[in-house]
PDB file of N, CA and C in Angstrom:
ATOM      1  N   UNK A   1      14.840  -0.789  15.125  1.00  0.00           N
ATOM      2  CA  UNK A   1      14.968   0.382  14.266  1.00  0.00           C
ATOM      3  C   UNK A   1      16.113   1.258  14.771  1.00  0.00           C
ATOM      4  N   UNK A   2      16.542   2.162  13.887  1.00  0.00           N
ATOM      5  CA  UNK A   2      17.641   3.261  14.350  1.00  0.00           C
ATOM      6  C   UNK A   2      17.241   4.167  13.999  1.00  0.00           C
ATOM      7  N   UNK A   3      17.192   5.159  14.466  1.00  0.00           N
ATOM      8  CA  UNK A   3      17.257   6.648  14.430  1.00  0.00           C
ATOM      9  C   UNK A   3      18.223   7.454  13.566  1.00  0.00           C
ATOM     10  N   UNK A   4      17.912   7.915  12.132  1.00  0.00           N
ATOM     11  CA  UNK A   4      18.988   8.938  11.791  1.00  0.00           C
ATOM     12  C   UNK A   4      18.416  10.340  11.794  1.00  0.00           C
ATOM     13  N   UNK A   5      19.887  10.800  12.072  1.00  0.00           N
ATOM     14  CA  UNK A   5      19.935  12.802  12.042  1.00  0.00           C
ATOM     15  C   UNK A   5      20.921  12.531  11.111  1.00  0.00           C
ATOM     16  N   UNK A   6      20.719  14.070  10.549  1.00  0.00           N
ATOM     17  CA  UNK A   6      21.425  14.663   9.887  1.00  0.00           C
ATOM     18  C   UNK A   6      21.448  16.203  10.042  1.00  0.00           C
ATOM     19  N   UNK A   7      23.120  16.614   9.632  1.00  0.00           N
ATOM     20  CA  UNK A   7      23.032  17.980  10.338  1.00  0.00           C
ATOM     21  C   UNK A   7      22.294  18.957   8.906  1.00  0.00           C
ATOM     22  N   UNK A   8      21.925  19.922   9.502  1.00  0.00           N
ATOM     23  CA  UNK A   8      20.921  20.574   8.767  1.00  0.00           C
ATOM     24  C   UNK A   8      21.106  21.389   7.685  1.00  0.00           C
ATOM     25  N   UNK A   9      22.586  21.322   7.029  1.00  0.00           N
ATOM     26  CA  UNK A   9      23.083  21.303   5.852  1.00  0.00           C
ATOM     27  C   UNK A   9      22.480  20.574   5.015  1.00  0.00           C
ATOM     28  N   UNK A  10      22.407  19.159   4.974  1.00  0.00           N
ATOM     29  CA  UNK A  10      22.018  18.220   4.201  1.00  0.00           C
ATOM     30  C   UNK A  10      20.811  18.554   3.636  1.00  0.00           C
ATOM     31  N   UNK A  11      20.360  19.079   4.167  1.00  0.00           N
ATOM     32  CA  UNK A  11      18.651  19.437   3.783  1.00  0.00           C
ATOM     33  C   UNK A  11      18.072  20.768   2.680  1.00  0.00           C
ATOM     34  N   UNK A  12      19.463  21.053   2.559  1.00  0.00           N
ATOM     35  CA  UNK A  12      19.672  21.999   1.545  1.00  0.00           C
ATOM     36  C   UNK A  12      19.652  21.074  -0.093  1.00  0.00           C
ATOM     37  N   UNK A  13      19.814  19.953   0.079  1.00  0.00           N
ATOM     38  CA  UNK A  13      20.468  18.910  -1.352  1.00  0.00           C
ATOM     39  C   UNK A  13      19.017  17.802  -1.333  1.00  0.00           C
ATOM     40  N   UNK A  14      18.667  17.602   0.439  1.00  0.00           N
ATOM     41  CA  UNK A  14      17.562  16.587   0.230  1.00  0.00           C
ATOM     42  C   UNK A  14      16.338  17.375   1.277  1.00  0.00           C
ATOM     43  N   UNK A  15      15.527  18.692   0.745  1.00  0.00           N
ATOM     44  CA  UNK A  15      14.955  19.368   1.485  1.00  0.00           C
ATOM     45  C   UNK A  15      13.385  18.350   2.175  1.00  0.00           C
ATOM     46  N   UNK A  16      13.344  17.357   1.574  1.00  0.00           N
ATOM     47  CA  UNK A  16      12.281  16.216   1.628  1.00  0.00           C
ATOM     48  C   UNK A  16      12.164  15.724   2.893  1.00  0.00           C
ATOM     49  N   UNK A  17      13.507  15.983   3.877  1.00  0.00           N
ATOM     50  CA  UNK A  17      13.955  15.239   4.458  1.00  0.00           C
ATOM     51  C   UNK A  17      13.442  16.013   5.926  1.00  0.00           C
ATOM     52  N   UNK A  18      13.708  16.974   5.753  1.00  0.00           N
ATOM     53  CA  UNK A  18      13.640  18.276   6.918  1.00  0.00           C
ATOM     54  C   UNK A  18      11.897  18.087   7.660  1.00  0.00           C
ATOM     55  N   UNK A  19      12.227  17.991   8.827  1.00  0.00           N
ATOM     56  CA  UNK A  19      11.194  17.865  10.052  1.00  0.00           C
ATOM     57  C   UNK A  19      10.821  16.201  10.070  1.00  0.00           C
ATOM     58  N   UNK A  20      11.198  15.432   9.219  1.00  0.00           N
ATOM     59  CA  UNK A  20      10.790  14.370   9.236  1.00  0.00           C
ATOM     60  C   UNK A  20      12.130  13.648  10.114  1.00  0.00           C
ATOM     61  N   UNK A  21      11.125  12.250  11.108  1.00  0.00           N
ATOM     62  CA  UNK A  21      12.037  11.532  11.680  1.00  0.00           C
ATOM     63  C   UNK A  21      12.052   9.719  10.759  1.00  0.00           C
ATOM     64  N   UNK A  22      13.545  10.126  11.077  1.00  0.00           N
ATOM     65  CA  UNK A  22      14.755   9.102  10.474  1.00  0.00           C
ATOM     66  C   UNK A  22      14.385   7.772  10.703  1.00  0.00           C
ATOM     67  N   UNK A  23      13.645   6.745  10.692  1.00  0.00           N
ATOM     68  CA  UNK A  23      13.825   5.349  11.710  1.00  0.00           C
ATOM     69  C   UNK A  23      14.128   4.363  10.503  1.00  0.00           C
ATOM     70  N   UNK A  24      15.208   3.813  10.031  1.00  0.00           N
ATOM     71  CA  UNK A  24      15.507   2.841   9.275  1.00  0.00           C
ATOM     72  C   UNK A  24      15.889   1.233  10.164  1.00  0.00           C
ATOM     73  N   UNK A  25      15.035   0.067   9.408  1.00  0.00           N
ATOM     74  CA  UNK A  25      15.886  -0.999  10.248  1.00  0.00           C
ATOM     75  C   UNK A  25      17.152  -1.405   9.368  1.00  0.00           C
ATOM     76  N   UNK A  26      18.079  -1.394  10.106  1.00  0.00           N
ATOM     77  CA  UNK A  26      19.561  -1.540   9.225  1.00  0.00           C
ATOM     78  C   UNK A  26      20.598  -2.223  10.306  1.00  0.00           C
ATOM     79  N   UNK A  27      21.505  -3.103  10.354  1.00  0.00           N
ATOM     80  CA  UNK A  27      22.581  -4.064  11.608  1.00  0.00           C
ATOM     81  C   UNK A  27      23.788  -3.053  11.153  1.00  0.00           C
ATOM     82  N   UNK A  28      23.819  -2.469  10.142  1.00  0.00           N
ATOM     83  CA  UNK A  28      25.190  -2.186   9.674  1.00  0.00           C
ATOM     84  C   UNK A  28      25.275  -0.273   9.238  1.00  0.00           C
ATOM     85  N   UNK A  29      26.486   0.107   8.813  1.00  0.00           N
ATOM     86  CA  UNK A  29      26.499   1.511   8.359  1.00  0.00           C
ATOM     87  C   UNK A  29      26.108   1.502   6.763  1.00  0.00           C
ATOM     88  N   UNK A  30      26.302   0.620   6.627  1.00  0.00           N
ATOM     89  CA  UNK A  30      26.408   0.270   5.069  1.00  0.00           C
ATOM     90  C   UNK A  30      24.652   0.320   4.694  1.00  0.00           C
ATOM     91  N   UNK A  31      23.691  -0.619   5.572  1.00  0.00           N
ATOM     92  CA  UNK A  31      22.660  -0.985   5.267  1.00  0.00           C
ATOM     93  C   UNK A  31      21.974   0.350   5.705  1.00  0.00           C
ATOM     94  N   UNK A  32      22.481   1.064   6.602  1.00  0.00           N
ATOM     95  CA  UNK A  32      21.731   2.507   7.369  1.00  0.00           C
ATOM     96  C   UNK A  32      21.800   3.735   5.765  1.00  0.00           C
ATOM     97  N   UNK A  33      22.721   3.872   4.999  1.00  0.00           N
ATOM     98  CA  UNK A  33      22.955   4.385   4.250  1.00  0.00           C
ATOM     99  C   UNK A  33      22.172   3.807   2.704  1.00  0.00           C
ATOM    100  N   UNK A  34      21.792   2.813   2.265  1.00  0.00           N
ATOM    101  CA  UNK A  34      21.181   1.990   1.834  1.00  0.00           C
ATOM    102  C   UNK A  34      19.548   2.321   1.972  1.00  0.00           C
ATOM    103  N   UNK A  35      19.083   2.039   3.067  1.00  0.00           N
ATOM    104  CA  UNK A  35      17.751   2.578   3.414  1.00  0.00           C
ATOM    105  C   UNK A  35      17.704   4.214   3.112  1.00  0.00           C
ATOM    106  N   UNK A  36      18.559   5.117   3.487  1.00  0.00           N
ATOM    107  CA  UNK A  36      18.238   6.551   3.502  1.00  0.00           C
ATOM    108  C   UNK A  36      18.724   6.807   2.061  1.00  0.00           C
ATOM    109  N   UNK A  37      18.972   6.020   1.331  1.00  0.00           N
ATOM    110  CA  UNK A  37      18.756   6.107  -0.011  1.00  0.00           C
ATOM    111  C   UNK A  37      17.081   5.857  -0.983  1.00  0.00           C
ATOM    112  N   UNK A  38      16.887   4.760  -0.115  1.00  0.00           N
ATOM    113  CA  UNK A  38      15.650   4.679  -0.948  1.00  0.00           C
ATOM    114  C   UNK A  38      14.687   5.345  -0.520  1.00  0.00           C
ATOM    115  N   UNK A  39      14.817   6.008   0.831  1.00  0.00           N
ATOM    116  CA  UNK A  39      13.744   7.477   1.179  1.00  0.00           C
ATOM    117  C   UNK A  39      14.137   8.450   0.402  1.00  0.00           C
ATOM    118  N   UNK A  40      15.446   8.784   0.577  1.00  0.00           N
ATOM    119  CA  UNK A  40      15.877   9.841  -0.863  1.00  0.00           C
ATOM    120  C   UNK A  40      16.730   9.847  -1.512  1.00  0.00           C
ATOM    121  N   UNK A  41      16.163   9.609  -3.146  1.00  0.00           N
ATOM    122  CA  UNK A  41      17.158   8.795  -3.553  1.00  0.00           C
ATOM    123  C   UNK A  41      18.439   9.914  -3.820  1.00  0.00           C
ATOM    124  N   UNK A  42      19.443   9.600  -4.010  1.00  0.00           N
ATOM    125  CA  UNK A  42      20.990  10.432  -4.068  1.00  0.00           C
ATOM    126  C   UNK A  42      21.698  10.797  -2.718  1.00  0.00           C
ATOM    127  N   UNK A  43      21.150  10.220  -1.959  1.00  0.00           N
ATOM    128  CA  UNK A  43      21.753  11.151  -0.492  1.00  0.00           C
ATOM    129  C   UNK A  43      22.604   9.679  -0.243  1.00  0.00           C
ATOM    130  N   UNK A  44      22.486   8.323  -1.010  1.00  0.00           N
ATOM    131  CA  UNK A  44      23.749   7.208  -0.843  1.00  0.00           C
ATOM    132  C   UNK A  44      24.626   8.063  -1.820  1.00  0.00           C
ATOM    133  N   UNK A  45      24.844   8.236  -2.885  1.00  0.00           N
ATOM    134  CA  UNK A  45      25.730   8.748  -3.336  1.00  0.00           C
ATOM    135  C   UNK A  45      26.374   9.981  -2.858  1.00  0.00           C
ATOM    136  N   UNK A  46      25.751  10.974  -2.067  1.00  0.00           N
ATOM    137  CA  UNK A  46      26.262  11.943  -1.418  1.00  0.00           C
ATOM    138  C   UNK A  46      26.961  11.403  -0.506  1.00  0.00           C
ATOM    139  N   UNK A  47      26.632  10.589   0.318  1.00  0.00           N
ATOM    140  CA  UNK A  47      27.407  10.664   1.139  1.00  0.00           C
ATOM    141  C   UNK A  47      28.459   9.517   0.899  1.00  0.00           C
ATOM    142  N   UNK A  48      28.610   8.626   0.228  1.00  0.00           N
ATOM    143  CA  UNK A  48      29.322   7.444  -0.670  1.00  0.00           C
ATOM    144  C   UNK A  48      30.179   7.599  -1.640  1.00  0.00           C
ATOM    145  N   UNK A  49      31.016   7.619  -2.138  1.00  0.00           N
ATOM    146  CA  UNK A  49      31.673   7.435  -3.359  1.00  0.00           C
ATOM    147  C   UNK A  49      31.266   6.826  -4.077  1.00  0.00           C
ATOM    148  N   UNK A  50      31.421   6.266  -5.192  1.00  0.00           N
ATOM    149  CA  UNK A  50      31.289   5.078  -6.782  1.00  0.00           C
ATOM    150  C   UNK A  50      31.614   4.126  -6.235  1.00  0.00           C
ATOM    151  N   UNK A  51      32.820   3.425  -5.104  1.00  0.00           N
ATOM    152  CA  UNK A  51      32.881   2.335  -4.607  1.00  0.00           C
ATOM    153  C   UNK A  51      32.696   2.385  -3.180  1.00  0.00           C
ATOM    154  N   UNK A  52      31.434   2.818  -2.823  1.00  0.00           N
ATOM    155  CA  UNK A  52      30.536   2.915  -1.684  1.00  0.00           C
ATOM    156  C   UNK A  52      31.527   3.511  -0.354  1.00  0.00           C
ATOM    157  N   UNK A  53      32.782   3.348  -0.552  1.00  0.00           N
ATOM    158  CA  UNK A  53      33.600   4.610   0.579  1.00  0.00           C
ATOM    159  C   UNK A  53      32.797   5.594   0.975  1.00  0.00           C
ATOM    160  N   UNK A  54      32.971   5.955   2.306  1.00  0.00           N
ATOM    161  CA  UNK A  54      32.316   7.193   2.846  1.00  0.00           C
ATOM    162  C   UNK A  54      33.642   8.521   2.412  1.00  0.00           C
ATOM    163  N   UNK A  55      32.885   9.541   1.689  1.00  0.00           N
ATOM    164  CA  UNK A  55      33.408  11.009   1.255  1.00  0.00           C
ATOM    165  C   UNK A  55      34.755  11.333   2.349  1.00  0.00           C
ATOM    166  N   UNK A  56      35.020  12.082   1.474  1.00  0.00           N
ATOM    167  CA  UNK A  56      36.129  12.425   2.792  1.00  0.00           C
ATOM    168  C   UNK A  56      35.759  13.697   3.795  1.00  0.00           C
ATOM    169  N   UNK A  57      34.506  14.176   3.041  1.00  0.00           N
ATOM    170  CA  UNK A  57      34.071  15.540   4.458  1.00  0.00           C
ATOM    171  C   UNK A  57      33.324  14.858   4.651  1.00  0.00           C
ATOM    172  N   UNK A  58      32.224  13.714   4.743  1.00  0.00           N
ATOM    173  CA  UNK A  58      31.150  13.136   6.088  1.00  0.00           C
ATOM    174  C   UNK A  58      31.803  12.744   6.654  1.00  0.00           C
ATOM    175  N   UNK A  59      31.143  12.843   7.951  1.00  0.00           N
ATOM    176  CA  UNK A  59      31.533  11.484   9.015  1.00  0.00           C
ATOM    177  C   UNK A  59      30.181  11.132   9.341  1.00  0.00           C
ATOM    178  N   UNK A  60      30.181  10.139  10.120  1.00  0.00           N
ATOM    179  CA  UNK A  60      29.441   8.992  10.391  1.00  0.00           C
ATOM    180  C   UNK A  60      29.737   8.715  12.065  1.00  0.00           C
ATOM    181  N   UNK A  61      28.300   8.943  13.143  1.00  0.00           N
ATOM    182  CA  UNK A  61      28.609   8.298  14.176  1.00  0.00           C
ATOM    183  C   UNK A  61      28.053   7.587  14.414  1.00  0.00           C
ATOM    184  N   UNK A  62      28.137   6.544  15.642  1.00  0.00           N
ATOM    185  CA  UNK A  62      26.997   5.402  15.995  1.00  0.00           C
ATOM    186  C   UNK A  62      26.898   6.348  17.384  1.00  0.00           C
ATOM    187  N   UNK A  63      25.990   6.464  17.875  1.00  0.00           N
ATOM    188  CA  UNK A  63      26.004   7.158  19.217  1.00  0.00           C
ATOM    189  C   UNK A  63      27.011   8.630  19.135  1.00  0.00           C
ATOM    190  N   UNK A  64      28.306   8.374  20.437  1.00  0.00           N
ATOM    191  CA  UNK A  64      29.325   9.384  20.519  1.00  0.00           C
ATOM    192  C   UNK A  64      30.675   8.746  19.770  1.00  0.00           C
ATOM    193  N   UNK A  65      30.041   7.172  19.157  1.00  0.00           N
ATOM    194  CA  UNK A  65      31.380   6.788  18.405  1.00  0.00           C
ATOM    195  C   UNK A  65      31.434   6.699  16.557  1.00  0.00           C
ATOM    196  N   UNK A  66      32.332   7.644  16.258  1.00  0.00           N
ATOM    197  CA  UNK A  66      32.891   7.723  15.084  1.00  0.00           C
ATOM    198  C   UNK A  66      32.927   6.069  14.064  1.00  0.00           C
ATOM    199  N   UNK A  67      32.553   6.121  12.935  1.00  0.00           N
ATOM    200  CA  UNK A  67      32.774   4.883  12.107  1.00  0.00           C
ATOM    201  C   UNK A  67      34.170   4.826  11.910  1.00  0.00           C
ATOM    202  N   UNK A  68      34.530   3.572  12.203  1.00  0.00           N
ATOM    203  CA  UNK A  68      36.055   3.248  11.931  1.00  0.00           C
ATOM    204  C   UNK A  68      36.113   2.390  10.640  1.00  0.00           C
ATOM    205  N   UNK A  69      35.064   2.139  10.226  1.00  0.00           N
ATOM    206  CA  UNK A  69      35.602   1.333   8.893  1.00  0.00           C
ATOM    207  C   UNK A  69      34.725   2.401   7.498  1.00  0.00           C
ATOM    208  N   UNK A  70      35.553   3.428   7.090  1.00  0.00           N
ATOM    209  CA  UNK A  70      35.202   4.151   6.087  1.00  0.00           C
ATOM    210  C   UNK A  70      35.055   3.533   4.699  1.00  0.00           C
ATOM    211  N   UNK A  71      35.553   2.239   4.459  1.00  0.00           N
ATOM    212  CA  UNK A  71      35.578   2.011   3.013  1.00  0.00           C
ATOM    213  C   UNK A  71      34.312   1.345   2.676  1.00  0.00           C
ATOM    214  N   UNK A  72      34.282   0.166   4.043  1.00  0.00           N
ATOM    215  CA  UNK A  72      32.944  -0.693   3.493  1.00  0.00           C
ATOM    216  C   UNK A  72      32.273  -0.386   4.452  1.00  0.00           C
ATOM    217  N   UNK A  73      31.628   0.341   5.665  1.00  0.00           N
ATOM    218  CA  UNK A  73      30.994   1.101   6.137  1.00  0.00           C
ATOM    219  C   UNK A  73      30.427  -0.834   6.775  1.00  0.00           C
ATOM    220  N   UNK A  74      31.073  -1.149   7.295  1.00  0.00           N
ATOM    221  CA  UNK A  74      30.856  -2.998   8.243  1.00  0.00           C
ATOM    222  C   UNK A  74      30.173  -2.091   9.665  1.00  0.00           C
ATOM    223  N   UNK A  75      30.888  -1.433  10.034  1.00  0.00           N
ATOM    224  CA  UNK A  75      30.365  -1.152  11.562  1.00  0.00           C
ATOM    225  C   UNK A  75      29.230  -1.010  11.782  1.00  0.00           C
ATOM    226  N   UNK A  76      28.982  -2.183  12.852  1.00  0.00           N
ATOM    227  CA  UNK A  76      27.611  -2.468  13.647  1.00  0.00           C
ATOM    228  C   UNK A  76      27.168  -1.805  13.916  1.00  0.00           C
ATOM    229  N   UNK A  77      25.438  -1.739  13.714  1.00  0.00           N
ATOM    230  CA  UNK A  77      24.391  -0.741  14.734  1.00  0.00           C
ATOM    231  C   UNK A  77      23.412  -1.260  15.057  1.00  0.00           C
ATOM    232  N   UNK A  78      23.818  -1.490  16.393  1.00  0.00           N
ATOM    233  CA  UNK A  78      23.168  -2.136  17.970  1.00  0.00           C
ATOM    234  C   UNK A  78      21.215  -1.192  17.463  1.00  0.00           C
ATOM    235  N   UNK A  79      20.521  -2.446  17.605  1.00  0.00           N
ATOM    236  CA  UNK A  79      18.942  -1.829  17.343  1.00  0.00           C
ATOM    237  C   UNK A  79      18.538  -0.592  18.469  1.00  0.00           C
ATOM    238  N   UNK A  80      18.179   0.493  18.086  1.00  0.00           N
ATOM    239  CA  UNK A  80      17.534   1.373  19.018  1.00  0.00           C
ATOM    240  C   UNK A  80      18.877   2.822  19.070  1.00  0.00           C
ATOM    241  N   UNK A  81      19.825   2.208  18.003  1.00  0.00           N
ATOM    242  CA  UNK A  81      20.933   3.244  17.956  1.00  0.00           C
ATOM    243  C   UNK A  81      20.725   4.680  17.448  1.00  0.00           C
ATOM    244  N   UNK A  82      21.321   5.687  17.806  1.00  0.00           N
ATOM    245  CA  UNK A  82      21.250   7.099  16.831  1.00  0.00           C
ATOM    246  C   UNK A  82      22.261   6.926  15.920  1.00  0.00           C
ATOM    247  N   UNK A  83      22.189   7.115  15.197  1.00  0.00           N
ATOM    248  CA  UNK A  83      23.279   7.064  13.467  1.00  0.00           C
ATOM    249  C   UNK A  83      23.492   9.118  13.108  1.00  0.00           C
ATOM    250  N   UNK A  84      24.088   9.712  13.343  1.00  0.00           N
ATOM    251  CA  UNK A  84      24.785  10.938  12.758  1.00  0.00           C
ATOM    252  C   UNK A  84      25.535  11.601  11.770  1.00  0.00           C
ATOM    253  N   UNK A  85      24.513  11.511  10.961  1.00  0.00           N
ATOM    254  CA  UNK A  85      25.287  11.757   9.660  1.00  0.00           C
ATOM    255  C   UNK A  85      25.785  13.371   9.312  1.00  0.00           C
ATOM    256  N   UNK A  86      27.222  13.671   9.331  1.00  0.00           N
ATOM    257  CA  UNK A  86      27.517  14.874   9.224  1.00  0.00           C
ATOM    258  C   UNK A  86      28.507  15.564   8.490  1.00  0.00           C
ATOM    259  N   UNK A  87      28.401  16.784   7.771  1.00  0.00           N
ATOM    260  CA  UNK A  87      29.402  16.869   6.389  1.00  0.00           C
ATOM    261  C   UNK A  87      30.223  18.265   6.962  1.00  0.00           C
ATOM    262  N   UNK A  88      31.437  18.195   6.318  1.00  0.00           N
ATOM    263  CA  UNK A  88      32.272  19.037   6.835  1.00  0.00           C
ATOM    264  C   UNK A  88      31.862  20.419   5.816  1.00  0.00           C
ATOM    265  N   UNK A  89      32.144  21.271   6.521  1.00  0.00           N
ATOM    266  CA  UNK A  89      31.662  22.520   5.634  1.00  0.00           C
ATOM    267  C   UNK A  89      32.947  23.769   6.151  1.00  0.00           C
ATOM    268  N   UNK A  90      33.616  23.910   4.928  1.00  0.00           N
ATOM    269  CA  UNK A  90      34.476  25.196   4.657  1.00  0.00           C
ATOM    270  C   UNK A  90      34.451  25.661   3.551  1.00  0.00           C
ATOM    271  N   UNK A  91      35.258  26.562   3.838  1.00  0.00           N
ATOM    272  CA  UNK A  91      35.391  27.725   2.717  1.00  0.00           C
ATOM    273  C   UNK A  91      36.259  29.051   2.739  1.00  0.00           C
ATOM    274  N   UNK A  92      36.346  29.918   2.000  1.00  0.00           N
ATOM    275  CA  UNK A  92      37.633  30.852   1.981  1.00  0.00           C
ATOM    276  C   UNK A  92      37.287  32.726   1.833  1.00  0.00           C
TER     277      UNK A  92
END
């Protein structure tokens, strides 16, 4: 299993989500995003594009390392991993 967080923005869009822990089994970023869809559904499209690209304000870590493959979200996740899902937030 893996462990997802999310920073506590998100929980404003998927409030379902808040105090509850994350454990999806998933090998990939793709499949981690996949599962936390069908716990709630729209939070793949939040954080996904129409051709499953990751947004350009999330990022995505495996541990302390950043996803390097943003389009098809391939990068491995080693079982027992933390997954960090986190959205950029500005404004004026």
């Amino acid at each position: 299993m893996v462990k997802v967080e999310l920073t506590p923005h998100l929980f404003t869009f998927f409030p379902d989500l808040k105090g509850r822990q994350l454990l999806v089994a998933a090998g990939t970023v793709a499949e981690v995003v996949r599962k936390l869809d069908e716990i709630a559904p729209g939070i793949g499209f939040y954080i996904c594009d129409e051709r499953g690209s990751l947004r350009t304000h999330v990022n995505i870590f495996i541990g302390e390392n950043r996803v390097g493959d943003r389009q098809r979200l391939t990068d491995a996740v080693p079982e027992g991993s933390r997954v960090y899902i986190m959205q950029a937030l500005s404004g004026g």
